[in-house]
Protein backbone atom coordinates (compact mmCIF):
# COMPACT_ATOMS: atom_id res chain seq x y z
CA UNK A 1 3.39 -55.84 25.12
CA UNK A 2 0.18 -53.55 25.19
CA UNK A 3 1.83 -51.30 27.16
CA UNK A 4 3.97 -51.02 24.77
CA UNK A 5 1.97 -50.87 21.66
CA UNK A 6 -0.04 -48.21 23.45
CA UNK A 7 3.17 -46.38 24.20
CA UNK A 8 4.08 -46.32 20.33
CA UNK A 9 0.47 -45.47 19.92
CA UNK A 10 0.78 -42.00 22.14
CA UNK A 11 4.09 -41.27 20.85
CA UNK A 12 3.31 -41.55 17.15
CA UNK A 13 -0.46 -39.55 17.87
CA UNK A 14 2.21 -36.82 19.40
CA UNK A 15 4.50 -36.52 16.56
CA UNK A 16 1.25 -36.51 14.13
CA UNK A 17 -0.09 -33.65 17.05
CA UNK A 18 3.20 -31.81 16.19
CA UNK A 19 3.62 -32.00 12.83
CA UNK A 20 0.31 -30.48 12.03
CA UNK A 21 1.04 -27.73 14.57
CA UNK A 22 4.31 -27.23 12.50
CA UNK A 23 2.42 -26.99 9.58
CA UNK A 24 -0.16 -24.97 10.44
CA UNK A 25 2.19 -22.29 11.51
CA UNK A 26 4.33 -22.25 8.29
CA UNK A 27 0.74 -21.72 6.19
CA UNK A 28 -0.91 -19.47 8.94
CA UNK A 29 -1.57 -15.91 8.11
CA UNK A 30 0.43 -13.16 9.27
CA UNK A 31 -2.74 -11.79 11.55
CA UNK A 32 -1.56 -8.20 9.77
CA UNK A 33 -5.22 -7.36 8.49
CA UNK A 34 -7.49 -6.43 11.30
CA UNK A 35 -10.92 -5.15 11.65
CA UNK A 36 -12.96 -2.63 13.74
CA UNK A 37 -12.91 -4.93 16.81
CA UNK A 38 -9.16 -5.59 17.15
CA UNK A 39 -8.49 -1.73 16.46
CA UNK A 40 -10.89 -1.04 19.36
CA UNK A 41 -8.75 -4.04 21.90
CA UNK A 42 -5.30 -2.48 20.26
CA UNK A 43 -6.17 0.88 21.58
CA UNK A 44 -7.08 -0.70 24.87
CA UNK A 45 -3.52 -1.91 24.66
CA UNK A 46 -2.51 1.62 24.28
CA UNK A 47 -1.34 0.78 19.98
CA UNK A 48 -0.42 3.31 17.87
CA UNK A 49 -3.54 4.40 15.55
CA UNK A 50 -1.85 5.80 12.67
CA UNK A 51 -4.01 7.88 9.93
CA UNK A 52 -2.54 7.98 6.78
CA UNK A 53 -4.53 10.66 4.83
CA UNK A 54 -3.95 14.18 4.35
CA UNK A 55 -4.27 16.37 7.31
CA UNK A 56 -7.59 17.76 5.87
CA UNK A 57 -9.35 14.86 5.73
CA UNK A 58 -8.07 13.88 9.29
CA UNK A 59 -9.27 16.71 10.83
CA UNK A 60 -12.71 15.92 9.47
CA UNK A 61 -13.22 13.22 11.50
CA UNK A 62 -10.80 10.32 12.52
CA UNK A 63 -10.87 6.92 14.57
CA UNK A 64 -10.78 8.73 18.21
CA UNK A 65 -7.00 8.96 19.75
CA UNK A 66 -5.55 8.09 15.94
CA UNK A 67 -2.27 10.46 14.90
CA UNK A 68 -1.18 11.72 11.65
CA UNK A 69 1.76 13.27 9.77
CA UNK A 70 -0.61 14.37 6.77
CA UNK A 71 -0.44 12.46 3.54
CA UNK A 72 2.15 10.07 3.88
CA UNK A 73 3.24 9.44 0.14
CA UNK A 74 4.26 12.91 0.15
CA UNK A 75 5.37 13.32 3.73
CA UNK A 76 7.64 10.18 3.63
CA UNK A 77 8.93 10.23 -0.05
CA UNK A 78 11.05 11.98 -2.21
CA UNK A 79 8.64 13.95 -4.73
CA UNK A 80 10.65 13.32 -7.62
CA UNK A 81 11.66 9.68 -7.56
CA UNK A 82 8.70 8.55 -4.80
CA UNK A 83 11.48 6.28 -3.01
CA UNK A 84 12.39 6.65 0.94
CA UNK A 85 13.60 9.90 2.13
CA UNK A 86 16.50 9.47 3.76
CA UNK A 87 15.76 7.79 7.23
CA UNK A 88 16.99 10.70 9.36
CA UNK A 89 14.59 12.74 7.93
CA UNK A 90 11.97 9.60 8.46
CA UNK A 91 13.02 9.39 11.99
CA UNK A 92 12.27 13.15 12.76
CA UNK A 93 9.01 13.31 11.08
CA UNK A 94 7.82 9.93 12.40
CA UNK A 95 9.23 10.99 16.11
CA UNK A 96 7.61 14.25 16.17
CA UNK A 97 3.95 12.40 16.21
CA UNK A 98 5.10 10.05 18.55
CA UNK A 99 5.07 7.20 15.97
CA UNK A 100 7.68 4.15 17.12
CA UNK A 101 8.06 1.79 14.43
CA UNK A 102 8.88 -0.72 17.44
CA UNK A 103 6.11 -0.29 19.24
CA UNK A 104 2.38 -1.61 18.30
CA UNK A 105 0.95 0.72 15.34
CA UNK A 106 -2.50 0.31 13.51
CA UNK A 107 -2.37 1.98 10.42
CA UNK A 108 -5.37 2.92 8.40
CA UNK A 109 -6.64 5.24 5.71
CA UNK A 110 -9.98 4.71 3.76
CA UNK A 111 -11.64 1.23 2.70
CA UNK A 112 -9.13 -0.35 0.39
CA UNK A 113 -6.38 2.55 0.84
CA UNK A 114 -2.91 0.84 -0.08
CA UNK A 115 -1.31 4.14 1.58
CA UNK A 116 -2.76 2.05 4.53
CA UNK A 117 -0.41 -0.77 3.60
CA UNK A 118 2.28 1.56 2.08
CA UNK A 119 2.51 2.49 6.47
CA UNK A 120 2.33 -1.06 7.47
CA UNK A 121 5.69 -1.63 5.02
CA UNK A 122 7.24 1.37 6.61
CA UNK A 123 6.90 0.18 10.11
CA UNK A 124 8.10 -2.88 9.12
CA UNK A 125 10.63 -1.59 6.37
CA UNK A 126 12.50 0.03 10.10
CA UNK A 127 12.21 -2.91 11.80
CA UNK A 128 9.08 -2.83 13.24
CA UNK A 129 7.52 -6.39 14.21
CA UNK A 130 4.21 -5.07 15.58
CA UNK A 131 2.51 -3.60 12.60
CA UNK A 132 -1.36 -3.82 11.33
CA UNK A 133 -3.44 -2.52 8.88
CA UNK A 134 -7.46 -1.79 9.46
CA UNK A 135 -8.23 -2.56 5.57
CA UNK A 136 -11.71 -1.14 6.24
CA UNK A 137 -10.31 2.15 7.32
CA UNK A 138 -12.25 5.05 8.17
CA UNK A 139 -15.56 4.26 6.04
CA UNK A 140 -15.99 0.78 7.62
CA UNK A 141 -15.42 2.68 11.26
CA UNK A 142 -17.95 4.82 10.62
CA UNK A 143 -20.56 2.52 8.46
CA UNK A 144 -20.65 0.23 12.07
CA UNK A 145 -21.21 3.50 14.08
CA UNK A 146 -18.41 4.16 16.00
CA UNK A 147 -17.26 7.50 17.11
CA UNK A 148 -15.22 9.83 15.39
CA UNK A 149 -13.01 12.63 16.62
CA UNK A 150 -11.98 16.02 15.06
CA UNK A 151 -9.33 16.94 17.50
CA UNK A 152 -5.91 15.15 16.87
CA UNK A 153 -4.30 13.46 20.57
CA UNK A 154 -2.13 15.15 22.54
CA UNK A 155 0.88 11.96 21.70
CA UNK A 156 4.47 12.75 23.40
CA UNK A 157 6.83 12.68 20.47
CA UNK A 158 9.73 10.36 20.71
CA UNK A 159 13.17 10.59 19.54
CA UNK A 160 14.02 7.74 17.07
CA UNK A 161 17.14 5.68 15.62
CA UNK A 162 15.81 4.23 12.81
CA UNK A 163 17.54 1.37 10.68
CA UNK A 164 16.12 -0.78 7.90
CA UNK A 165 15.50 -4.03 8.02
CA UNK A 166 16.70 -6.13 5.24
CA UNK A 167 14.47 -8.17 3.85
CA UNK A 168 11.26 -6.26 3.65
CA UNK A 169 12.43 -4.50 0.36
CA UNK A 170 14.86 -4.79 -2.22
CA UNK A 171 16.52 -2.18 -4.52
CA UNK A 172 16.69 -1.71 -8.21
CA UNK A 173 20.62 -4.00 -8.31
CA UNK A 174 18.51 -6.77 -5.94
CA UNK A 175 16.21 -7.00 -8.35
CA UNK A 176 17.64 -6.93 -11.20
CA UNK A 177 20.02 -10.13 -9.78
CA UNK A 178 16.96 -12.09 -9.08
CA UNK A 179 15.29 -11.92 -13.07
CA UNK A 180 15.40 -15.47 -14.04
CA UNK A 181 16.16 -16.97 -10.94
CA UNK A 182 14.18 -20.39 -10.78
CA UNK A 183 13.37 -19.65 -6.77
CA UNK A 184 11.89 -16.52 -7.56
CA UNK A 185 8.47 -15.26 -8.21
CA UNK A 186 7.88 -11.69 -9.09
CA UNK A 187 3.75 -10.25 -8.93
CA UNK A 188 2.80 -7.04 -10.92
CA UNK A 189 -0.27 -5.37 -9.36
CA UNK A 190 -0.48 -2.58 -12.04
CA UNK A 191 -3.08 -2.64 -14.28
CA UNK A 192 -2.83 -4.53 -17.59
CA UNK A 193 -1.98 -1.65 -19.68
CA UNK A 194 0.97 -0.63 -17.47
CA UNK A 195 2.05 -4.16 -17.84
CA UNK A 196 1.65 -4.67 -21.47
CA UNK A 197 3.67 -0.93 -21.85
CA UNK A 198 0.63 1.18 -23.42
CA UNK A 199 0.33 3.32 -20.47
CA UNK A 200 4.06 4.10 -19.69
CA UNK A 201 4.85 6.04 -16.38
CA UNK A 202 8.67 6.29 -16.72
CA UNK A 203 11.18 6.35 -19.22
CA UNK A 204 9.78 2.93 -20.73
CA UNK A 205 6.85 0.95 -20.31
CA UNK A 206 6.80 -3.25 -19.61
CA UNK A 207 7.42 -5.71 -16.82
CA UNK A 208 9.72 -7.13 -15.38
CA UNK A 209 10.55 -10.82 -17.33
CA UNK A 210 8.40 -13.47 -16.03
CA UNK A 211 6.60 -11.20 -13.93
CA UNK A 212 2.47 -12.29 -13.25
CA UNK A 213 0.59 -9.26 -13.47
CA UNK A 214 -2.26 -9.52 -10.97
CA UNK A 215 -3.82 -6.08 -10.39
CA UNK A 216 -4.33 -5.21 -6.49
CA UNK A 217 -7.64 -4.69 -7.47
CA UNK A 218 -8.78 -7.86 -7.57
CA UNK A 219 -7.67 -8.28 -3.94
CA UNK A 220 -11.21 -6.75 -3.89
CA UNK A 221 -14.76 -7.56 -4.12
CA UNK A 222 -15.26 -5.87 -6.59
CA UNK A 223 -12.11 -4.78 -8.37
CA UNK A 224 -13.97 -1.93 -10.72
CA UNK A 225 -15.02 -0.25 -7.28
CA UNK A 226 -12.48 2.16 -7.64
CA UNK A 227 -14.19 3.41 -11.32
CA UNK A 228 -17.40 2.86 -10.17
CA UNK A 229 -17.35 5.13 -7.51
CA UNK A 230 -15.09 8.49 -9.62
CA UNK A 231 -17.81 7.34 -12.18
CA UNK A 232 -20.43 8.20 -9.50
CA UNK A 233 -22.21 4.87 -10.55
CA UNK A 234 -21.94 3.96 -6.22
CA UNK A 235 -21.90 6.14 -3.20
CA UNK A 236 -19.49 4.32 -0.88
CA UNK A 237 -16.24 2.12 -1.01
CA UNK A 238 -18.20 -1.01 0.13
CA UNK A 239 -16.70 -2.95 -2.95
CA UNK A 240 -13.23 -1.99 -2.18
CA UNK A 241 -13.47 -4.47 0.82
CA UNK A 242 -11.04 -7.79 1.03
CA UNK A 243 -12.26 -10.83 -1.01
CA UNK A 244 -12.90 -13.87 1.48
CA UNK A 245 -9.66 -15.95 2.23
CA UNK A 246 -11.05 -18.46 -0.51
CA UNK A 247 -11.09 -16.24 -3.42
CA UNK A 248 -8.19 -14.73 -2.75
CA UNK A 249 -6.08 -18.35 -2.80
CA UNK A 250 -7.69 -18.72 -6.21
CA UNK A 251 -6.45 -15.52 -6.90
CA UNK A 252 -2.99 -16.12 -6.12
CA UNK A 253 -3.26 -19.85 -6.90
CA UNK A 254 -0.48 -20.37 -9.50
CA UNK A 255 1.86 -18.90 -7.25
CA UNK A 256 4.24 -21.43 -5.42
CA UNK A 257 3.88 -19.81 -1.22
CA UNK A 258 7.42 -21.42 -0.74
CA UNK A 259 9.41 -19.38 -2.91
CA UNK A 260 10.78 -15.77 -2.68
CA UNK A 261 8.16 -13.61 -3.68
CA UNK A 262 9.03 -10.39 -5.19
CA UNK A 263 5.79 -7.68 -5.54
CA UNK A 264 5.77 -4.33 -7.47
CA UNK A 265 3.90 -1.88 -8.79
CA UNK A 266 4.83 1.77 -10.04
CA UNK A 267 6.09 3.07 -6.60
CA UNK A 268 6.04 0.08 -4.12
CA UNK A 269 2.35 1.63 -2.84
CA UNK A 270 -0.05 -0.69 -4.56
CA UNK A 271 2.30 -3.49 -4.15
CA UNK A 272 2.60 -2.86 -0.24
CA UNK A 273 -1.00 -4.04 0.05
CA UNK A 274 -0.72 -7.13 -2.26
CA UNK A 275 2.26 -8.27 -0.50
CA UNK A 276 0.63 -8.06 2.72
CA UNK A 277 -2.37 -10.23 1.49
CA UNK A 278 0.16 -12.84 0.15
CA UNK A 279 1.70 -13.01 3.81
CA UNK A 280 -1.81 -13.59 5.20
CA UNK A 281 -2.40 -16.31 2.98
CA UNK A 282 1.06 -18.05 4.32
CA UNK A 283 3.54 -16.90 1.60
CA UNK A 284 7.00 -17.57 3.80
CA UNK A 285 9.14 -14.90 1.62
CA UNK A 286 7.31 -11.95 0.19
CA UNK A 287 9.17 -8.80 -0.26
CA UNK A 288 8.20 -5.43 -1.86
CA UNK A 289 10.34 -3.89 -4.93
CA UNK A 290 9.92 -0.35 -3.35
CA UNK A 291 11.76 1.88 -6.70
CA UNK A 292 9.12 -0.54 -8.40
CA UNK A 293 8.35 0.19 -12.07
CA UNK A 294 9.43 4.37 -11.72
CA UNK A 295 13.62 2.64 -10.79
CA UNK A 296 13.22 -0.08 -13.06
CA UNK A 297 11.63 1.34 -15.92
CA UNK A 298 14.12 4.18 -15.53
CA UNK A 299 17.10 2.03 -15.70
CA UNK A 300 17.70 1.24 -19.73
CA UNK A 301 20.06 -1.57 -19.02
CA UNK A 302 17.53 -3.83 -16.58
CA UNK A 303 15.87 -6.65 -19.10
CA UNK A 304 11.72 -6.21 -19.24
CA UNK A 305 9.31 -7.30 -21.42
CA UNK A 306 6.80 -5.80 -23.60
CA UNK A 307 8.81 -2.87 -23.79
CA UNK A 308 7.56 0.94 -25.32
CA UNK A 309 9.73 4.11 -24.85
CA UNK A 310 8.11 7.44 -23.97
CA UNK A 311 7.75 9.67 -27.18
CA UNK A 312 8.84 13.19 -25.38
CA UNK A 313 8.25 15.23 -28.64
CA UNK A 314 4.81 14.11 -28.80
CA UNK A 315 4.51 14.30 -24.83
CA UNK A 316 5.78 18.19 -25.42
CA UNK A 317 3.42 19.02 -28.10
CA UNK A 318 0.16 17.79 -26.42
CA UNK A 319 1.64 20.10 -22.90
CA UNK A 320 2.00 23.20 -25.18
CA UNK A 321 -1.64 22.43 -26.90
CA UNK A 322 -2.93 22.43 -23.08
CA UNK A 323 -1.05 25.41 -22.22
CA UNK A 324 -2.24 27.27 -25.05
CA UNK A 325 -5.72 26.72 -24.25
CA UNK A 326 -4.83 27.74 -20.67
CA UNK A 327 -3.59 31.08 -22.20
CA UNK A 328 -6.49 31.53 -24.42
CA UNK A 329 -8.84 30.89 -21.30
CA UNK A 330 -7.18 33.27 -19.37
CA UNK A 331 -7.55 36.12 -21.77
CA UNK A 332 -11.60 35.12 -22.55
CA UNK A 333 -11.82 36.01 -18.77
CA UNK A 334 -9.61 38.58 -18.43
CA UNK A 335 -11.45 40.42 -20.90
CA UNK A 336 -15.00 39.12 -19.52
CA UNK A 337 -13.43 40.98 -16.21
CA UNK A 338 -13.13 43.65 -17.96
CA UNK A 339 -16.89 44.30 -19.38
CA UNK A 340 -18.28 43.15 -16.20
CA UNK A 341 -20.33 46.36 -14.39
CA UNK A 342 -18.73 47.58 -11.20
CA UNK A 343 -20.82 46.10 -8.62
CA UNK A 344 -23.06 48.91 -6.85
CA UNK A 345 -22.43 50.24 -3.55
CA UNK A 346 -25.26 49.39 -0.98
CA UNK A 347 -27.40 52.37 -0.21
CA UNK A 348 -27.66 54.59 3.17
């Protein structure tokens, strides 16, 4: 009888055992946000160090052994529309560096750069299962003292096949299905007056209906570290670090982690980092609206909220105001030229 008591006992302390492990792994992070130590044991793994910034501030000084491709919102994205160029095109430019979406890849830029994120959702956008991002980027590498390189790697390139993945982003028509769905969440991490339409970036200004608007700033520490530092009122990006996992569940605490989250921004960059910190914090479904705002803005017919139209006329009048003053500049120092002495020759 005790034996079998005890028995129950053991067998109900192993289901208990087991359902917490079952539940820890459906709220665990995603373990996509690294710092300087696990970039230092991935490249001891032989990962894929991926520098996202332009190729002149790579060559300044990089994490040692990282690659790049130069800026990769330009390199990656249509210049018009800021959407996916077409994933041949992808495939060649990513293969030539030696950048395998399927292998391990690190992806970085400076502290707080959501380009850095904007890679992480490409690797994973082409199926990649292996991406990370090194939030601190390349001022936190430095600020702990760790060596920099100027010379890029010598990387083999690789010849890719590239497919997406569904899932990790949806299209203008997926979106547009999902407004008012009652198992969908959608996150706007614009700022407030892109929200509320006053600063309007496409053809209209709004959100989406129902949308949250949660700027990716306050993923940060300090979410004015951005205008603090172009206002030259700090030196460094120290503020533009990650809040602690407790402030940022009370940032995202009205959010439901077991419904389909849908994040966007105006291009699908600022939104790539807040839907990585959502997956962190255990959010099961979280998927980036890459034509963001710039597609759905753009298409009249898709319901929003708060909506404003662009005036053109007036947008005309204030470029033909600037180019006039451009003209008149132009002549004030052509004619300056002009008057100027011609400089002396240097004597025998």
């Amino acid at each position: 009888m005790y034996r079998n008591r005890l028995t129950g006992s053991a067998i109900g302390l192993g289901l208990t055992v087991l359902l917490g492990g079952l539940v820890q792994a459906a709220t665990a992070g995603s373990g996509e946000i690294i710092d300087a130590q696990q970039v230092d044991e991935a490249l001891g793994r032989g990962a894929i160090v991926w520098d996202v910034r332009d190729a002149a501030d790579y060559a300044k000084g990089h994490i040692p052994g990282a690659v790049n491709i130069g800026d990769i919102g330009k390199v990656l994205r249509d210049e018009s529309r800021e959407d996916y160029l077409p994933t041949a095109r992808i495939a060649e430019v990513l293969g030539a560096a030696g950048i395998d979406p399927g292998a391990e890849v690190v992806a970085y830029g400076t502290t707080g750069d959501p380009y850095a994120y904007f890679g992480l959702m490409t690797i994973r956008h082409f199926g990649g299962e292996q991406g990370r991002v090194y939030h601190g980027g390349i001022d936190d590498w430095k600020r702990l003292g760790r060596a920099v390189a100027t010379e890029p790697p010598r990387r083999a390139p690789v010849k890719l096949s590239l497919t997406v993945r569904p899932g990790v982003t949806l299209d203008t028509p997926e979106v547009v299905a999902r407004v008012g769905q009652p198992g969908v969440q959608v996150v706007d991490a614009r700022t407030p007056r892109e929200y509320q339409g006053q600063d309007i970036r496409a053809v209209r200004g709004g959100h989406l209906p129902g949308a949250k608007n949660i700027p990716y700033e306050q993923n940060w520490q300090d979410p004015q570290a951005a205008k603090k530092l172009a206002d030259k009122a700090v030196e460094g990006r120290e503020g533009m670090q990650l809040k602690g996992t407790e402030g940022l569940k009370a940032l995202y605490a009205d959010l439901d982690p077991t419904k389909e989250t849908v994040v966007y921004c105006q291009s699908g960059v600022r939104a790539a980092q807040t839907a990585t910190v959502l997956r962190e914090l255990g959010f099961q479904d979280v998927k980036v609206y890459e034509p963001s705002w710039l597609g759905y803005g753009n298409t009249l017919d898709a319901p929003a909220e708060d909506v404003s139209f662009l005036n053109v006329g007036q947008l005309l009048g204030k470029l033909n105001k600037l180019q006039s003053r451009l003209d008149q500049m132009e002549k004030q120092l052509a004619t300056l030229s002009a008057k100027a002495p011609a400089p002396q020759g240097k004597a025998d």
